[in-house]
N, C-alpha and C. Protein backbone atom coordinates (compact mmCIF):
# COMPACT_ATOMS: atom_id res chain seq x y z
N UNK A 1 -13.42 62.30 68.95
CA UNK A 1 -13.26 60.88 69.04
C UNK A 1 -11.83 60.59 69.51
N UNK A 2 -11.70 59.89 70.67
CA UNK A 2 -9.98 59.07 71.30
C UNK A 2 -9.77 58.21 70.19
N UNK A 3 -8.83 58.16 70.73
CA UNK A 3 -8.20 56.72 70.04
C UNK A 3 -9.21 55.58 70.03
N UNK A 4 -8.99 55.20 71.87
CA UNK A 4 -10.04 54.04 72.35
C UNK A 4 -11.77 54.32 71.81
N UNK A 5 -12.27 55.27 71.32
CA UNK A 5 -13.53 55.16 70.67
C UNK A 5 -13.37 54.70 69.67
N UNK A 6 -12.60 54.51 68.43
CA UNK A 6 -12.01 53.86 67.39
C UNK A 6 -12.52 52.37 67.20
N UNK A 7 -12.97 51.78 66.89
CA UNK A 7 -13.12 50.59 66.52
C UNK A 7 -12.08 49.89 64.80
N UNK A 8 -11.71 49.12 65.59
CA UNK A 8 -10.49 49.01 64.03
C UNK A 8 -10.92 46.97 64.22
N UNK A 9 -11.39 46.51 62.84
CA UNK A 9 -11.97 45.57 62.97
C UNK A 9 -10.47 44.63 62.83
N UNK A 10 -10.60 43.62 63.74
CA UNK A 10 -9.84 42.74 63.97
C UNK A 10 -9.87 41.53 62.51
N UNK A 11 -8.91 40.97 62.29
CA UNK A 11 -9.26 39.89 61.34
C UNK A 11 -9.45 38.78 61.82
N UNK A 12 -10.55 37.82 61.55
CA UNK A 12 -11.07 37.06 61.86
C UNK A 12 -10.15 35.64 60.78
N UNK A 13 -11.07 34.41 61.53
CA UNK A 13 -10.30 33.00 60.19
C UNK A 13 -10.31 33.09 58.97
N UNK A 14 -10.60 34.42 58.67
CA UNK A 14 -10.75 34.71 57.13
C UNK A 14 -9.54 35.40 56.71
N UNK A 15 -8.96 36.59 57.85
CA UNK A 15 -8.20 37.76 57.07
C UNK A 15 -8.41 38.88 56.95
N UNK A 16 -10.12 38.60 56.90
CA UNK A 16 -10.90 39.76 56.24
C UNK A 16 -10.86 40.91 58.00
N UNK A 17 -10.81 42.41 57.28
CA UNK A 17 -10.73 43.33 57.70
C UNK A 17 -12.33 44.02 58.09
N UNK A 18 -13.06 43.22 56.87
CA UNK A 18 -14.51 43.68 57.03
C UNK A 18 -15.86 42.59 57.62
N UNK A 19 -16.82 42.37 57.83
CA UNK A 19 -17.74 41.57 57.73
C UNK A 19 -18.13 41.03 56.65
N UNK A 20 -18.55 42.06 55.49
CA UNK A 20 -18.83 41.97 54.45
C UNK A 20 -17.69 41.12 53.06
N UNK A 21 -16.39 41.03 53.63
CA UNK A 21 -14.87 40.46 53.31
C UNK A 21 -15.34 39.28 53.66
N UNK A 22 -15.29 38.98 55.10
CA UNK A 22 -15.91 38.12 55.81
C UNK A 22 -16.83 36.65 54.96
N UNK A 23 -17.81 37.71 54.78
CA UNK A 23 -18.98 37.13 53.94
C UNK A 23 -18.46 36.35 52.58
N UNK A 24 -17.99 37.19 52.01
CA UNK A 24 -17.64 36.78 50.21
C UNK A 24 -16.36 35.46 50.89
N UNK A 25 -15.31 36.12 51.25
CA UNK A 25 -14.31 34.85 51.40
C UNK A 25 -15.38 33.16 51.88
N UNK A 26 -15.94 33.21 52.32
CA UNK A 26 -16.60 32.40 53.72
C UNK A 26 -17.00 31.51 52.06
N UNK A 27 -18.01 32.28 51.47
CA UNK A 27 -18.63 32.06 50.16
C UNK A 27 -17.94 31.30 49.35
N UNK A 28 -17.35 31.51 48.88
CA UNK A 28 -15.79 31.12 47.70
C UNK A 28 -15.09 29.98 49.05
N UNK A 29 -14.69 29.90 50.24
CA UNK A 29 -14.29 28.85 50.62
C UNK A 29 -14.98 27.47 50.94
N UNK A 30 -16.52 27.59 51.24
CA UNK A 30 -17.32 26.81 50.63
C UNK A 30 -17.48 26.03 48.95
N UNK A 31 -17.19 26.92 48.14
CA UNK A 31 -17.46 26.26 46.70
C UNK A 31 -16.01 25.79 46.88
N UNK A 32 -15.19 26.47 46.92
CA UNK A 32 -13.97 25.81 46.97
C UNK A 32 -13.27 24.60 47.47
N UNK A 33 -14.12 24.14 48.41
CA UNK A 33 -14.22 22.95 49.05
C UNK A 33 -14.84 21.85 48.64
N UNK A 34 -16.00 22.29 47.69
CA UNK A 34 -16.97 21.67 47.16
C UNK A 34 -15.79 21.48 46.09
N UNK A 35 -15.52 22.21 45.01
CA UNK A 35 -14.25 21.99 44.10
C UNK A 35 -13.30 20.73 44.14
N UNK A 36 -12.61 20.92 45.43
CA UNK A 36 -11.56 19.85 45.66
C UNK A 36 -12.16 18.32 45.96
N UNK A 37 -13.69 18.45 46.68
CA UNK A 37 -14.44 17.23 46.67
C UNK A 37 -14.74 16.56 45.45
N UNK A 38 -14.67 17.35 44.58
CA UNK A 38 -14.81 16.92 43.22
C UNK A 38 -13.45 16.03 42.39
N UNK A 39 -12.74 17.13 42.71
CA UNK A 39 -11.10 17.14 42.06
C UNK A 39 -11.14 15.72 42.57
N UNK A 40 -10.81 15.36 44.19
CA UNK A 40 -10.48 14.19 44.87
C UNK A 40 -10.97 13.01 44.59
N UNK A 41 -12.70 13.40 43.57
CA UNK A 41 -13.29 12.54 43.33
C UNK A 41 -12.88 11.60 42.11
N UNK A 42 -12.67 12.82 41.25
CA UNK A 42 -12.56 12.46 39.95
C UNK A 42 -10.77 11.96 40.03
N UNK A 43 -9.60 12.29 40.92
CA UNK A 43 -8.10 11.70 40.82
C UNK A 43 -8.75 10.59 41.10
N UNK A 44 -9.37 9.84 42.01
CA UNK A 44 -9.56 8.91 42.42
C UNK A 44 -10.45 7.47 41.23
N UNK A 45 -11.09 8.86 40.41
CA UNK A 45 -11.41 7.85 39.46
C UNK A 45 -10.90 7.60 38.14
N UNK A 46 -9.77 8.47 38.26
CA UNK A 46 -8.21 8.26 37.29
C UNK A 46 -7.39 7.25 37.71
N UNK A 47 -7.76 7.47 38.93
CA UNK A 47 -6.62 6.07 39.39
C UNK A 47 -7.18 4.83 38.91
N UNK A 48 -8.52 4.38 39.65
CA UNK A 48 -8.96 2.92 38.90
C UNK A 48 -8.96 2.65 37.68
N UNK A 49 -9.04 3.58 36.68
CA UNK A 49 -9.18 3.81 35.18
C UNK A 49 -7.85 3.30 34.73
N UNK A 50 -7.04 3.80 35.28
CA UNK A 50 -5.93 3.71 35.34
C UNK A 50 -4.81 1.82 35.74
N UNK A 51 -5.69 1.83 36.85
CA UNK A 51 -4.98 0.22 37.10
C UNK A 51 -6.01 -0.47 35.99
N UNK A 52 -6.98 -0.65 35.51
CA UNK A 52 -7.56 -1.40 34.52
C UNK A 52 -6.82 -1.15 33.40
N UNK A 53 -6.37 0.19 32.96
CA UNK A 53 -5.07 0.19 31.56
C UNK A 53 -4.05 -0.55 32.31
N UNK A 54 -3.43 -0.66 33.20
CA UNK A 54 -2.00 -1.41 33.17
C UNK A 54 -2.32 -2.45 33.78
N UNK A 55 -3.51 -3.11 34.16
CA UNK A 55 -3.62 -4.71 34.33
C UNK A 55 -4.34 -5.44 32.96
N UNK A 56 -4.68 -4.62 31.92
CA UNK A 56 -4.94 -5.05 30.74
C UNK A 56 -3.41 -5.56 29.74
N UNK A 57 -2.46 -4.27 29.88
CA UNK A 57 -1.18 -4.18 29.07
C UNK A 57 -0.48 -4.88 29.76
N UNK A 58 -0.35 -5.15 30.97
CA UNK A 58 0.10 -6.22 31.77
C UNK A 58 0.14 -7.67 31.49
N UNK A 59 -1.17 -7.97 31.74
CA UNK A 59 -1.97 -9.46 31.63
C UNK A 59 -1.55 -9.51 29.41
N UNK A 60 -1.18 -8.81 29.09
CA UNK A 60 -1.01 -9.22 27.73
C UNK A 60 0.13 -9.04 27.23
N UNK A 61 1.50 -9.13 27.68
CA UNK A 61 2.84 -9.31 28.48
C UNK A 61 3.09 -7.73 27.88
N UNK A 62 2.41 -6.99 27.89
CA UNK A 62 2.96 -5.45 28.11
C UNK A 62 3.72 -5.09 29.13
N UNK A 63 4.30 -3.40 29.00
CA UNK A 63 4.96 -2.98 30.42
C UNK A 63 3.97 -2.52 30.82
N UNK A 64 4.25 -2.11 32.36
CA UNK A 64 3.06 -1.49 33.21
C UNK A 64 3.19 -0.31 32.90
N UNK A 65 4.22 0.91 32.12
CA UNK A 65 4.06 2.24 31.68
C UNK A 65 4.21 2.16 30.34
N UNK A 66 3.48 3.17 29.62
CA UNK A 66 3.49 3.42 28.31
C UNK A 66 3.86 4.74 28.41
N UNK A 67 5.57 5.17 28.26
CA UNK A 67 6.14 6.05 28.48
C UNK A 67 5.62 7.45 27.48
N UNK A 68 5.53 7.25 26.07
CA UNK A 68 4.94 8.09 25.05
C UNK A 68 3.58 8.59 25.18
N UNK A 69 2.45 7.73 26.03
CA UNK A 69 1.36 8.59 26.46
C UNK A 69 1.30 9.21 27.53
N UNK A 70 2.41 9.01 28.65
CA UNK A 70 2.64 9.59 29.63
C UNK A 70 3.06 10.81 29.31
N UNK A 71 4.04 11.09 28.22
CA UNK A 71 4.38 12.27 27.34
C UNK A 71 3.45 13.00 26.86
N UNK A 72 2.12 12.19 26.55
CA UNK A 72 0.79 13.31 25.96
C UNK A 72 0.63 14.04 26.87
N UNK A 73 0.20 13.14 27.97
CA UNK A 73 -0.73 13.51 29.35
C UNK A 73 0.35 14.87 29.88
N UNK A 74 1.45 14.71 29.95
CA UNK A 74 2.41 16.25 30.45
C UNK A 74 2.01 16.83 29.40
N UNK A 75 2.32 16.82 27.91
CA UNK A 75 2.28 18.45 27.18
C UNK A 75 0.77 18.52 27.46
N UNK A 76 -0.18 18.41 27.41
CA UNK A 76 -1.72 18.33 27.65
C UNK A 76 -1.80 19.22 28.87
N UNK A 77 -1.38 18.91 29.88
CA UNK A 77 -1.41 19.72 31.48
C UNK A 77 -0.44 20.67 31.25
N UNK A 78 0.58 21.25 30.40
CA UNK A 78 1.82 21.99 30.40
C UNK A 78 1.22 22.83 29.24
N UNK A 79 0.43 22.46 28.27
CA UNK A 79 -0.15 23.48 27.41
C UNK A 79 -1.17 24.34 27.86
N UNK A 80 -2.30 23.37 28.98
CA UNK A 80 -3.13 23.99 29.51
C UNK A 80 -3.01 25.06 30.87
N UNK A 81 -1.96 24.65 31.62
CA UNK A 81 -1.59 25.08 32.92
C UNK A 81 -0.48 25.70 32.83
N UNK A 82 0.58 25.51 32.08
CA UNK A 82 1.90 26.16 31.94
C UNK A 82 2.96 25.09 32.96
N UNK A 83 3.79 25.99 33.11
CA UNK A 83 4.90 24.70 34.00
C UNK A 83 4.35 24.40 35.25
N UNK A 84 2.85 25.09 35.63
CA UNK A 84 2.66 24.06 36.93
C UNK A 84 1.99 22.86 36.68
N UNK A 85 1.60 23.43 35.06
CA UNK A 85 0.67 22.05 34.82
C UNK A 85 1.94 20.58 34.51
N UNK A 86 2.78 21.13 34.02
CA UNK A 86 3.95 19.59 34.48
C UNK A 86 3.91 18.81 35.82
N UNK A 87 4.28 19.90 36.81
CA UNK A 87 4.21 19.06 37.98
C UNK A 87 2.80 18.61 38.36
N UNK A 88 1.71 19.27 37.95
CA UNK A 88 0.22 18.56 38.15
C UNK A 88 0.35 17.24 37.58
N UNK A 89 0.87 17.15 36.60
CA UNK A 89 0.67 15.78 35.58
C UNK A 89 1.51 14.53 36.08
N UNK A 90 2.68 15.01 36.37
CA UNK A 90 3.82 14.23 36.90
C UNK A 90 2.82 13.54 38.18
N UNK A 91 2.53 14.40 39.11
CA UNK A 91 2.07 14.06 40.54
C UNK A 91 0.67 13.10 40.09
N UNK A 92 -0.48 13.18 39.30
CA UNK A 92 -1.44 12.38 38.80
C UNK A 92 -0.73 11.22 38.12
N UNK A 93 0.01 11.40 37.39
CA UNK A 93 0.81 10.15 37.05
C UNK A 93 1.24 9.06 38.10
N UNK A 94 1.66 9.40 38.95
CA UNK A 94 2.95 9.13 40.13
C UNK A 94 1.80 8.48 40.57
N UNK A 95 0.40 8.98 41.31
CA UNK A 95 -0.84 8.71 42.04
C UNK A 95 -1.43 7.20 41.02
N UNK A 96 -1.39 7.47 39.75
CA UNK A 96 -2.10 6.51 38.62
C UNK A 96 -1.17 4.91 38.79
N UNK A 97 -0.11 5.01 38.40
CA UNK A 97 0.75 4.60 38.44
C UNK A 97 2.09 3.27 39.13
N UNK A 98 1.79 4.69 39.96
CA UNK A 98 3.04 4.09 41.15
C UNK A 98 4.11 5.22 40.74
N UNK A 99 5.19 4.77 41.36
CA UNK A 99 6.58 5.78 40.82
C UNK A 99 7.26 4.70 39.70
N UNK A 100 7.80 5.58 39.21
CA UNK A 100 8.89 4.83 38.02
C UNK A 100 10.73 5.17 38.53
C-alpha cells in the first residue's frame, strides 16, 4: 500500500475523524438545539414573570429591585452550577430586570 492508497478521513462540520463520530455528534447537536429552544423558551418566560413582579412592587410604591431575593436567585445558581452559575444568574437577572 503507497501513501496515496491511504485514505485518511478528512473532518467534516463536525470534527469528527469518523462517519460513525459523524453520526453521534450530528445526534447530540440536534437535542442540543432542541435544549436551547427550550432554555430560550423558558428565559423568555422569566422575563414576563418577571415584569409582572416589578410592575406589581412598582404600582404599590415599591422599588423595581428587591436586592435580597436577587441574592437568593445567585447563591441558588452558584450552589447549583458553581461560579459559572453566578454569572448565569447575574446575566438572567440583567435580561429580567434591566441593568442596575
Amino acid at each position: 500500500m503507497t501513501v496515496t492508497d491511504r485514505t485518511v478521513p478528512v473532518p467534516d462540520r463536525t470534527g469528527a475523524r469518523t462517519d460513525e463520530a459523524a453520526t453521534v455528534i450530528d445526534g447530540a447537536r440536534e437535542r442540543i438545539d432542541a435544549l436551547d429552544d427550550r432554555i430560550i423558551g423558558l428565559v423568555q418566560e422569566r422575563m414576563a414573570v418577571s415584569a409582572v413582579i416589578q410592575d406589581a412592587r412598582i404600582s404599590s410604591g415599591g422599588r423595581r429591585v428587591n436586592l435580597s431575593r436577587e441574592n437568593e436567585i445567585i447563591g441558588r445558581f452558584r450552589d447549583a452550577l458553581g461560579t459559572p452559575g453566578t454569572t448565569l444568574a447575574m446575566t438572567l437577572l440583567e435580561l429580567s430586570r434591566g441593568r442596575i
